[in-house]
Protein backbone atom coordinates (compact mmCIF):
# COMPACT_ATOMS: atom_id res chain seq x y z
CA UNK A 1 -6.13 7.74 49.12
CA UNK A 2 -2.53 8.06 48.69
CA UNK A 3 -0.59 6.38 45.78
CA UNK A 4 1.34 3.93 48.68
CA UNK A 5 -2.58 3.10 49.90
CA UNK A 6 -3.35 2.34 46.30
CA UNK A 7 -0.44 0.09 45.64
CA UNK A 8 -1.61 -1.67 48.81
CA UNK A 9 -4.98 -2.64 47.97
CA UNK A 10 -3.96 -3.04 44.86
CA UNK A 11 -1.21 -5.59 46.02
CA UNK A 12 -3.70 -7.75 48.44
CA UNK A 13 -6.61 -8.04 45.70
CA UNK A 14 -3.77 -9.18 43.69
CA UNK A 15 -3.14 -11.75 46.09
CA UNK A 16 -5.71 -12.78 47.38
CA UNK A 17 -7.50 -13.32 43.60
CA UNK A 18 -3.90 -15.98 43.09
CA UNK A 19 -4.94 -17.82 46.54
CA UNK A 20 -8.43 -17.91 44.96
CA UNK A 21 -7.26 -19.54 41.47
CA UNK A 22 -4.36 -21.79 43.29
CA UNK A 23 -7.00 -22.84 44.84
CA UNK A 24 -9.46 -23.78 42.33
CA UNK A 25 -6.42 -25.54 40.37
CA UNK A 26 -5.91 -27.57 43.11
CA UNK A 27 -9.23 -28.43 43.62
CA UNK A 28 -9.31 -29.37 39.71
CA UNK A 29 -6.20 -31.26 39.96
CA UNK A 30 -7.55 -33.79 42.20
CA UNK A 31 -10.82 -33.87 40.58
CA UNK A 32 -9.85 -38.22 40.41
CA UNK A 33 -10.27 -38.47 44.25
CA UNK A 34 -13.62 -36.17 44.79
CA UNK A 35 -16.75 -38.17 44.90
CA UNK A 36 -18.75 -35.08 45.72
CA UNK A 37 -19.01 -31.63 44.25
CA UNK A 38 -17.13 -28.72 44.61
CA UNK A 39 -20.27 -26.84 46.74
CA UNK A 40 -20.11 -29.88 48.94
CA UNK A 41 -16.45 -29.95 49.96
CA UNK A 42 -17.27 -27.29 53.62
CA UNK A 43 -19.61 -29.73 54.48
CA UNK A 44 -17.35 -32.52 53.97
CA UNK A 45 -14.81 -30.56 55.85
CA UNK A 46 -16.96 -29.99 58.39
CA UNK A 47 -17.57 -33.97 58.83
CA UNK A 48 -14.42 -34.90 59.04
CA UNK A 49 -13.43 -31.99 61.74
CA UNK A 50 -16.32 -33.54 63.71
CA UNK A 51 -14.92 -36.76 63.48
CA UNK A 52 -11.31 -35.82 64.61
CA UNK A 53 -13.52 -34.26 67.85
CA UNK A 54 -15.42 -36.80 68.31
CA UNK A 55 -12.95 -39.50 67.75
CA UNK A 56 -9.94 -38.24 67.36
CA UNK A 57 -6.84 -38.49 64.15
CA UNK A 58 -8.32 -41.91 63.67
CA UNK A 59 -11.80 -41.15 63.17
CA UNK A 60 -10.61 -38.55 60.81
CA UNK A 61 -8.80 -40.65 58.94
CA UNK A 62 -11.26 -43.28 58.75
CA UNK A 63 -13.73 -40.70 57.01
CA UNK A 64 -11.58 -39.68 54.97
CA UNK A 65 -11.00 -43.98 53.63
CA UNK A 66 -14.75 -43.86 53.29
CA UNK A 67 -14.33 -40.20 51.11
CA UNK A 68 -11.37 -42.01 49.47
CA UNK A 69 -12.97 -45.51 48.41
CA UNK A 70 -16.06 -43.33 46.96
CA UNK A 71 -13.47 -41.62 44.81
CA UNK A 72 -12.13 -44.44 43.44
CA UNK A 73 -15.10 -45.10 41.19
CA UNK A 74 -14.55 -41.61 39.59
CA UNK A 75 -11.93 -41.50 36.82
CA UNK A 76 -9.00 -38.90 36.82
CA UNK A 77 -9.78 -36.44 33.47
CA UNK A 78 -5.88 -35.67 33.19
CA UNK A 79 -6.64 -32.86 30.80
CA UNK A 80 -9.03 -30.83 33.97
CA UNK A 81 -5.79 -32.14 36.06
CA UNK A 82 -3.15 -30.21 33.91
CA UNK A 83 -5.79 -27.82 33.92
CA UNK A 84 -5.93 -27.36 37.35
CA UNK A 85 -2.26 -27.22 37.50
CA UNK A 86 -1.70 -24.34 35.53
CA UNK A 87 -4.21 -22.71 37.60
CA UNK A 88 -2.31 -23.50 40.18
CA UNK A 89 1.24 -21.94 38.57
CA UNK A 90 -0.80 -18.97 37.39
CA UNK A 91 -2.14 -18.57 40.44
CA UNK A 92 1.33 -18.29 42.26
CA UNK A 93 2.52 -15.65 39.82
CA UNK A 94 -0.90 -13.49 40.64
CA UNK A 95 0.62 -13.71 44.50
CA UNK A 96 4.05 -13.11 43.27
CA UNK A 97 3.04 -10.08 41.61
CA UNK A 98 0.66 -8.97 44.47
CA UNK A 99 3.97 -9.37 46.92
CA UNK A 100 5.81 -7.11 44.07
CA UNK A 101 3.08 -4.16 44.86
CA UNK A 102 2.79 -4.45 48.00
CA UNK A 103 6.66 -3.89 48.48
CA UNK A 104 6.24 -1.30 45.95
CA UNK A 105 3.76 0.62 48.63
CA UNK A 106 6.38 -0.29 51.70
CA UNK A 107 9.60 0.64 49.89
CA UNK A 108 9.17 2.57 46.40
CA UNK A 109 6.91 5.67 47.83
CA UNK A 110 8.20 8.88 47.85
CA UNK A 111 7.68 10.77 51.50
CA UNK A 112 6.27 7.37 53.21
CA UNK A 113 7.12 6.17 56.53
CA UNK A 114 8.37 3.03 55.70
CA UNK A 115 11.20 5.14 53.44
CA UNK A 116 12.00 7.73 56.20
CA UNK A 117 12.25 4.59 58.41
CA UNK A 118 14.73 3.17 55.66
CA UNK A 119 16.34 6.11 54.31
């Protein structure tokens, strides 16, 4: 494995582990509007995509009023909010940084392609 190959994998684990924790701080952030459980939400997902087929943007929508109006007896916890937030910020720097690598591999390795190309 060449150094450029290693600052590639290296920049998409990167990456893809900030898409993963953006993703749980957003989940956290709206933790006020989620009646159900995290392990429940591709289900839920699933529902409402069958009710967009079956009955188009509005029967979507009207899911989601039922998903929404269950919500609304469960209370925001602004601290898992903020929370989820930085989550969220820390999560864009991981992709930020992953982005840095992987332009690393393109641009920054001695006797690759990419620098002929450039060069």
């Amino acid at each position: 494995m060449t150094p450029a190959d290693k600052l590639n994998l290296c920049g998409i684990l990167v990456s893809g582990a900030g898409s993963t924790v953006a993703m749980a701080g957003v989940f956290f952030q709206m933790n006020g509007y989620f009646a159900i459980k995290w392990r429940d939400i591709p289900a839920q997902l699933w529902t409402v995509f069958a009710k967009m087929r079956s009955g188009g943007v509005a029967g979507a929508l009207s899911q989601l009023n039922v998903d929404a109006r269950l919500g609304e007896t469960k209370k925001e916890d602004r601290g898992k909010s903020l929370f989820g937030f930085y989550c969220v910020l820390f999560g864009f720097l991981l992709q930020m940084l992953g982005s840095g690598l992987l332009f690393w591999a393109l641009f920054g390795s001695n006797g690759s392609v990419a620098c002929k190309a450039v060069g």
